[in-house]
C-alpha atoms as a PDB file:
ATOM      1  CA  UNK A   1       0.897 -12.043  10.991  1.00  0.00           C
ATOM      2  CA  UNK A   2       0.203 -15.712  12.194  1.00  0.00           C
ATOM      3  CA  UNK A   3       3.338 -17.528  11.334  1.00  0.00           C
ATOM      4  CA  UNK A   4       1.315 -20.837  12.091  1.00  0.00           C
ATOM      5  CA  UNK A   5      -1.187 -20.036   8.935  1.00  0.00           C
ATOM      6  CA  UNK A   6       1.708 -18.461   6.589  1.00  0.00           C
ATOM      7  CA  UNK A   7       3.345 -21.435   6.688  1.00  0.00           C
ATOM      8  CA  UNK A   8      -0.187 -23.280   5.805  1.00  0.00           C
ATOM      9  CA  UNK A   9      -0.950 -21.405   3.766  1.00  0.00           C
ATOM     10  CA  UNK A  10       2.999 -21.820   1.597  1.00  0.00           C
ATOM     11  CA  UNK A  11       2.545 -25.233   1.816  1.00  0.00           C
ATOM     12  CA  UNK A  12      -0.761 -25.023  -0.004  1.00  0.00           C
ATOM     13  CA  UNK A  13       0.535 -22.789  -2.418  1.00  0.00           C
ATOM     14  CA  UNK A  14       3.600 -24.828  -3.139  1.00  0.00           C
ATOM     15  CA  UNK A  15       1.557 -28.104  -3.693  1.00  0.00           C
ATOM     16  CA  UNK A  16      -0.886 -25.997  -6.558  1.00  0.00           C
ATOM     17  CA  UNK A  17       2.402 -24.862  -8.359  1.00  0.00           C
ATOM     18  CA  UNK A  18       3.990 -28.346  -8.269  1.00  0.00           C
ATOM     19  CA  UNK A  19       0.571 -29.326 -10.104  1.00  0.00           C
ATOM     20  CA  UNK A  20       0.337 -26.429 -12.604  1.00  0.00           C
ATOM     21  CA  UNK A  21       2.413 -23.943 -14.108  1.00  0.00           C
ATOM     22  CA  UNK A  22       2.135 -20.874 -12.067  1.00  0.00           C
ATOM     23  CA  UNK A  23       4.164 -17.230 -12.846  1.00  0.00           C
ATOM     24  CA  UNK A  24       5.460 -15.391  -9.661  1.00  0.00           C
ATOM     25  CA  UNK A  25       2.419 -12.688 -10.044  1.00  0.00           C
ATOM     26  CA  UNK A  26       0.001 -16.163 -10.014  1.00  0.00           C
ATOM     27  CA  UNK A  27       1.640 -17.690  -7.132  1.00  0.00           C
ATOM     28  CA  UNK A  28       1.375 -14.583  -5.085  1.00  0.00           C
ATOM     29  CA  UNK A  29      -1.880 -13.894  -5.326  1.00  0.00           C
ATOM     30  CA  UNK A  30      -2.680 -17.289  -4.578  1.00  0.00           C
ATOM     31  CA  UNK A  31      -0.266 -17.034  -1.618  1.00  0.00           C
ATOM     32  CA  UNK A  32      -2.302 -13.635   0.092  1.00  0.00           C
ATOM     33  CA  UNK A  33      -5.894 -15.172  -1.315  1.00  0.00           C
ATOM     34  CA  UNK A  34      -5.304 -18.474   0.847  1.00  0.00           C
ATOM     35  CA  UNK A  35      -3.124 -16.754   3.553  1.00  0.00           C
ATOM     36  CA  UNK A  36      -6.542 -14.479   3.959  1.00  0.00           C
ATOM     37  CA  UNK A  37      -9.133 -17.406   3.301  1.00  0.00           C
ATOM     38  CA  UNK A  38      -7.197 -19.403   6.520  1.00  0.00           C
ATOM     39  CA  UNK A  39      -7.052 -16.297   8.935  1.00  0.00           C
ATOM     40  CA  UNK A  40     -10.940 -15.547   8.114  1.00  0.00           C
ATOM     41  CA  UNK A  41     -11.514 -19.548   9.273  1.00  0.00           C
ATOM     42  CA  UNK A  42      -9.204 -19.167  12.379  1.00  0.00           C
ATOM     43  CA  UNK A  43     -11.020 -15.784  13.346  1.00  0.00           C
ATOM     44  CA  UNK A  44     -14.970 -17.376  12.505  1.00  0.00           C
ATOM     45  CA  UNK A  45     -13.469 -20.362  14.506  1.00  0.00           C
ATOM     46  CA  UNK A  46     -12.081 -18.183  17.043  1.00  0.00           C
ATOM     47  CA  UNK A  47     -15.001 -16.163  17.504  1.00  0.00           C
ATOM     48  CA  UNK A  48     -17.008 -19.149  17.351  1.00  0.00           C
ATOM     49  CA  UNK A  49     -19.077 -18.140  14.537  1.00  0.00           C
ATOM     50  CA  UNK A  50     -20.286 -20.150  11.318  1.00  0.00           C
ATOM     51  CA  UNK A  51     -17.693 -19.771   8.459  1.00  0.00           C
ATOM     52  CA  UNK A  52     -19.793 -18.254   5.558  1.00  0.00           C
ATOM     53  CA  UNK A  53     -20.529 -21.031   2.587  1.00  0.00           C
ATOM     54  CA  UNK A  54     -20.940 -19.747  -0.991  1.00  0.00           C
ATOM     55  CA  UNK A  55     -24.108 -18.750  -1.949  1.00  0.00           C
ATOM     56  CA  UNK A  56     -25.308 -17.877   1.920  1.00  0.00           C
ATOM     57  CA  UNK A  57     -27.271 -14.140   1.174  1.00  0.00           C
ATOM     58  CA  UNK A  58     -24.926 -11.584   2.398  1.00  0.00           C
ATOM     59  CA  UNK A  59     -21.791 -13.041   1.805  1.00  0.00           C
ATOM     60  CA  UNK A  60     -19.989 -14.104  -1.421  1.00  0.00           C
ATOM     61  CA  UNK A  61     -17.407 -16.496  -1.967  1.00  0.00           C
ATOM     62  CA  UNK A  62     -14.706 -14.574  -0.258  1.00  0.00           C
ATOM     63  CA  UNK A  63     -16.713 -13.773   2.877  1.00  0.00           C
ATOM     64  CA  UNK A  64     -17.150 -10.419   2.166  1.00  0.00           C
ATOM     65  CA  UNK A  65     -20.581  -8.559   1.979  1.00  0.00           C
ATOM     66  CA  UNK A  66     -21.786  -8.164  -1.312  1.00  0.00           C
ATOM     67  CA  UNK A  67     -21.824  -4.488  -1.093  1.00  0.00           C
ATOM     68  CA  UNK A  68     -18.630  -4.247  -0.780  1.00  0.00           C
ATOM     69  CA  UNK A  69     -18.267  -5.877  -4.489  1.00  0.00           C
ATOM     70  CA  UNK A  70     -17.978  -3.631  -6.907  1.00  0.00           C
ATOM     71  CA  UNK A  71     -17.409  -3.613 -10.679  1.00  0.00           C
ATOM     72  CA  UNK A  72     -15.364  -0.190 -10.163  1.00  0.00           C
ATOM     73  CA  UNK A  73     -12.890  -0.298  -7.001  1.00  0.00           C
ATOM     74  CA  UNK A  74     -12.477   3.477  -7.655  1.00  0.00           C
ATOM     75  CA  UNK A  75     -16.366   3.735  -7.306  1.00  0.00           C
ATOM     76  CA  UNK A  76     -15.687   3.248  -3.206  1.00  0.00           C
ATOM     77  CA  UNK A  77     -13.924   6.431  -3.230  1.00  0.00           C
ATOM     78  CA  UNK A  78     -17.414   8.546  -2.700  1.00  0.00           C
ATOM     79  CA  UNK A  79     -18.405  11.918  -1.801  1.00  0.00           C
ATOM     80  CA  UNK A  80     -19.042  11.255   1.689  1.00  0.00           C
ATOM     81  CA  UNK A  81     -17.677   7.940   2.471  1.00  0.00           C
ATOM     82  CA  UNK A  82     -14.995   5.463   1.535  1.00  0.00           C
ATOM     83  CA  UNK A  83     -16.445   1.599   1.466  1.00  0.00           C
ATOM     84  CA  UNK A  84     -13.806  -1.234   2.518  1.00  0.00           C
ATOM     85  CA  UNK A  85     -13.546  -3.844  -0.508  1.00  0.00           C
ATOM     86  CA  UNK A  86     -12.422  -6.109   1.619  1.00  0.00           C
ATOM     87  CA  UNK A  87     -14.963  -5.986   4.363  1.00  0.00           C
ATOM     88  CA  UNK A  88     -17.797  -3.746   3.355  1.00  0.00           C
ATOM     89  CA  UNK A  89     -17.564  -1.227   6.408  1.00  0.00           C
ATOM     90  CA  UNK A  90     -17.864   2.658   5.358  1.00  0.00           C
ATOM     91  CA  UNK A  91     -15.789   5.451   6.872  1.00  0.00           C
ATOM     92  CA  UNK A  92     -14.755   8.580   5.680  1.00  0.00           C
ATOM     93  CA  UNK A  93     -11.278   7.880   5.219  1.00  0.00           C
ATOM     94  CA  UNK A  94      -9.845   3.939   5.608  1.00  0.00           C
ATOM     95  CA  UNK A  95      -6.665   3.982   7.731  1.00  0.00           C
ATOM     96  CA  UNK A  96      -3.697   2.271   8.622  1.00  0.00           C
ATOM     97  CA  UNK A  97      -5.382   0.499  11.419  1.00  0.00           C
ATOM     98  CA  UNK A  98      -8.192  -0.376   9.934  1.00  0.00           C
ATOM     99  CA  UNK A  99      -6.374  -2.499   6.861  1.00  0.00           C
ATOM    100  CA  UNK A 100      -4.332  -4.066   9.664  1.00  0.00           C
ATOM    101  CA  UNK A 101      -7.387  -5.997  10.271  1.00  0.00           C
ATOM    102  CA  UNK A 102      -7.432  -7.530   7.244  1.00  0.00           C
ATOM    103  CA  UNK A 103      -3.301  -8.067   7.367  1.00  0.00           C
ATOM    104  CA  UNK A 104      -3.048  -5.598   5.072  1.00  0.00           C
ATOM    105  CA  UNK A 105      -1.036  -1.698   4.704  1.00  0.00           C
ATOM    106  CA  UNK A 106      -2.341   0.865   2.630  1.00  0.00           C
ATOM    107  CA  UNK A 107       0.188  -0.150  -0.045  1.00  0.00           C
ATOM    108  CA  UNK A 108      -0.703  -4.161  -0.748  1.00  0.00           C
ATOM    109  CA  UNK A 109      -4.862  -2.452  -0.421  1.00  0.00           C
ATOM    110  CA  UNK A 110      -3.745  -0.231  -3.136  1.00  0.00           C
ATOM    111  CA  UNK A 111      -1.982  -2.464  -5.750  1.00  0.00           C
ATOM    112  CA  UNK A 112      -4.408  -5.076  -4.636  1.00  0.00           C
ATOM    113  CA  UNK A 113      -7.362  -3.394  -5.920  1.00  0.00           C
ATOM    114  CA  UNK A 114      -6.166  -1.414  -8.560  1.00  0.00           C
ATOM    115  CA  UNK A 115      -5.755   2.043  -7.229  1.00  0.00           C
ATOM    116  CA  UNK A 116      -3.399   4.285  -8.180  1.00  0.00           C
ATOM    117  CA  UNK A 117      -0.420   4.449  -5.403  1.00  0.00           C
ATOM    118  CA  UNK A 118      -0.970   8.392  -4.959  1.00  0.00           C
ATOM    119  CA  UNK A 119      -4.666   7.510  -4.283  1.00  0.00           C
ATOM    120  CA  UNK A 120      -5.545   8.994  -1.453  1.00  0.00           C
ATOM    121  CA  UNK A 121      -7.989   6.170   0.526  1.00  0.00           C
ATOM    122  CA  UNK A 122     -10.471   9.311   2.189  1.00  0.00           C
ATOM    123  CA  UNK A 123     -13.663  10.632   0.778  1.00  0.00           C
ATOM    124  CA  UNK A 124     -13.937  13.201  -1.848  1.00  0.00           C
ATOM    125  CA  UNK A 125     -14.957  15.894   0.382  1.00  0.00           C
ATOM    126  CA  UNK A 126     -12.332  15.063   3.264  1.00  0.00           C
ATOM    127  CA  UNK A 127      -9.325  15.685   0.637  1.00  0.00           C
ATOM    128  CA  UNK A 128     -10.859  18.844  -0.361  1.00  0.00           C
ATOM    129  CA  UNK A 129     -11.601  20.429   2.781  1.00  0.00           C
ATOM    130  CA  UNK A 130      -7.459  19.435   3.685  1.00  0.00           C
ATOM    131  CA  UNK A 131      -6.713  20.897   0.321  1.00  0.00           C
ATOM    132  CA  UNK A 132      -7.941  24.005   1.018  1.00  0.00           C
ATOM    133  CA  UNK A 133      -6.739  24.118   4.719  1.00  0.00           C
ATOM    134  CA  UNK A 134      -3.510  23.676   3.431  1.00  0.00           C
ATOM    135  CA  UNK A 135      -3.967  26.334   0.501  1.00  0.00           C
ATOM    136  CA  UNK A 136      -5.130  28.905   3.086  1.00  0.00           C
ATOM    137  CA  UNK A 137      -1.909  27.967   5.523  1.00  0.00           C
ATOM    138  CA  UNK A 138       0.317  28.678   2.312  1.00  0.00           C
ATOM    139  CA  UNK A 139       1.621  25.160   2.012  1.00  0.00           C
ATOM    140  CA  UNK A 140       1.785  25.346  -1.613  1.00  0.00           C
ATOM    141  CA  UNK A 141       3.463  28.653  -1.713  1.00  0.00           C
ATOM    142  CA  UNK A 142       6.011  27.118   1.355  1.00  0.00           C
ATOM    143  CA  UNK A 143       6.844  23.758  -0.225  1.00  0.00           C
ATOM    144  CA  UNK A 144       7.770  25.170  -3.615  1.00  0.00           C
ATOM    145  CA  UNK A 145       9.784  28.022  -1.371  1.00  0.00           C
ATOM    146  CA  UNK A 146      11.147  25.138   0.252  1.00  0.00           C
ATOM    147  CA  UNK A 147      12.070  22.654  -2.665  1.00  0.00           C
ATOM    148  CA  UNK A 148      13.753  26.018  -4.301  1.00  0.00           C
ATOM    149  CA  UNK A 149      16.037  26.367  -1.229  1.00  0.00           C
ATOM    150  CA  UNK A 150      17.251  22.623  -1.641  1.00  0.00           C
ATOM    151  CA  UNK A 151      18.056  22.931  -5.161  1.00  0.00           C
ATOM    152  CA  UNK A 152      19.947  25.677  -5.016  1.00  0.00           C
ATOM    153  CA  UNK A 153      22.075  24.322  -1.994  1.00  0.00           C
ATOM    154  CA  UNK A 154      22.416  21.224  -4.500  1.00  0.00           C
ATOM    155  CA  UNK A 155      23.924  22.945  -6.977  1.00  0.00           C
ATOM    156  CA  UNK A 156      26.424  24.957  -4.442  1.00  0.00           C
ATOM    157  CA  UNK A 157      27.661  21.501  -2.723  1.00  0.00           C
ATOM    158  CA  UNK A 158      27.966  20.012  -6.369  1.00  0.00           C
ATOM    159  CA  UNK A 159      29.790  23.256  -7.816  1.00  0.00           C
ATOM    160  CA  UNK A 160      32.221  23.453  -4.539  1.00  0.00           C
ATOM    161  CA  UNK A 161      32.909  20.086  -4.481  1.00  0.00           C
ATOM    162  CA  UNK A 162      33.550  20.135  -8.376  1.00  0.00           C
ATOM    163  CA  UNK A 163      36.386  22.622  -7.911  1.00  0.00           C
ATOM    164  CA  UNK A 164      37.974  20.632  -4.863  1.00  0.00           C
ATOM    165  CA  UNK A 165      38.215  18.197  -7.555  1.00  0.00           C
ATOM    166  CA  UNK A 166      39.726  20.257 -10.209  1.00  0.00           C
ATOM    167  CA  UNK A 167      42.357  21.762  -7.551  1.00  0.00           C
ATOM    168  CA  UNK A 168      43.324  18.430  -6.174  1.00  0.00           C
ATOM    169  CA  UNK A 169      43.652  16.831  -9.477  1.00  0.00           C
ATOM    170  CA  UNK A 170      46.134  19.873 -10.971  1.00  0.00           C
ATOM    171  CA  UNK A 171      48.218  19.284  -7.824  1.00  0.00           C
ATOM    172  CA  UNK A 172      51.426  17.719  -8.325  1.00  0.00           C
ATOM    173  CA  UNK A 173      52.029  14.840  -5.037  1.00  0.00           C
ATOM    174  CA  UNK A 174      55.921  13.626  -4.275  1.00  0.00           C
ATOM    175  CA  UNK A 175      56.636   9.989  -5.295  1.00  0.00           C
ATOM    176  CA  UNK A 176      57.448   7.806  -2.518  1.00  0.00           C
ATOM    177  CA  UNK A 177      60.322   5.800  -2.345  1.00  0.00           C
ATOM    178  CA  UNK A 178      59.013   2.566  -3.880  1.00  0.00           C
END
């Protein structure tokens, strides 16, 4: 993260909220949407390309492609392919790296858009073809196997260390000399 434009961009953010009543959920927002708005000028200025002016055809006011504006977020998710909302680009699953590019983890894309944080950001047909791979290796079969195992040794750390308890407790200690 550019420290240079974060600190641009708080300085924006804190002028707006000494003008208007913001909440905390407002002033964020506005925070990421300006912190973003400044690193997409440094990176068309960098790259020494024209920084895209609302109403241009292609772009909206955000600089994203249009197709990549959607009523739905969860309509991205396809069969085949997972679109980007925030630059348009189509993969079959959207990574780690790729939301680096747009100073973002897979967390802030989630909660930023509206998906559920269990979502998994791959196409429909990737996450069933690892669903059954993982059927057909036993995972399910192994995990619950697995978490059964941990319970129970739970329960015999918690039931040993319950009598230790009871023992020490009944135990009668000599004063001191005081």
């Amino acid at each position: 993260m550019d420290r240079r434009l974060l600190e641009l961009a708080v300085e924006i953010v804190q002028s707006q909220a000494s003008m208007s009543k913001m909440t905390g959920e407002e002033i964020e927002t506005a925070l990421i949407r300006t912190y973003n708005a400044l690193h997409r000028m440094h990176r068309a200025e960098v790259e020494g390309r024209p920084i895209a002016v609302d109403g241009e055809p292609g772009e909206n006011a955000a600089g994203r492609p249009e197709a990549c504006m959607q009523a739905d977020p969860r309509a991205s998710i396809q069969e085949d392919k997972v679109s980007c909302l925030e630059c348009g680009s189509e993969y079959r699953q959207l990574t780690a790296n790729h939301l680096k590019t747009h100073q973002l983890t897979p967390k802030e894309y989630k909660r930023k858009w509206g998906f559920p944080l269990k979502q998994s950001l791959a196409a429909k047909s990737l996450t069933r073809l690892r669903s059954r791979s993982a059927k057909k290796r036993g995972l399910p079969l192994k995990l619950r196997q697995y978490l059964d195992d941990q319970k129970e040794k739970k329960l015999a750390l918690s039931s040993k260390v319950s009598k230790e308890n009871k023992t020490a407790a009944g135990r009668n200690f000599p004063k001191g000399n005081s």
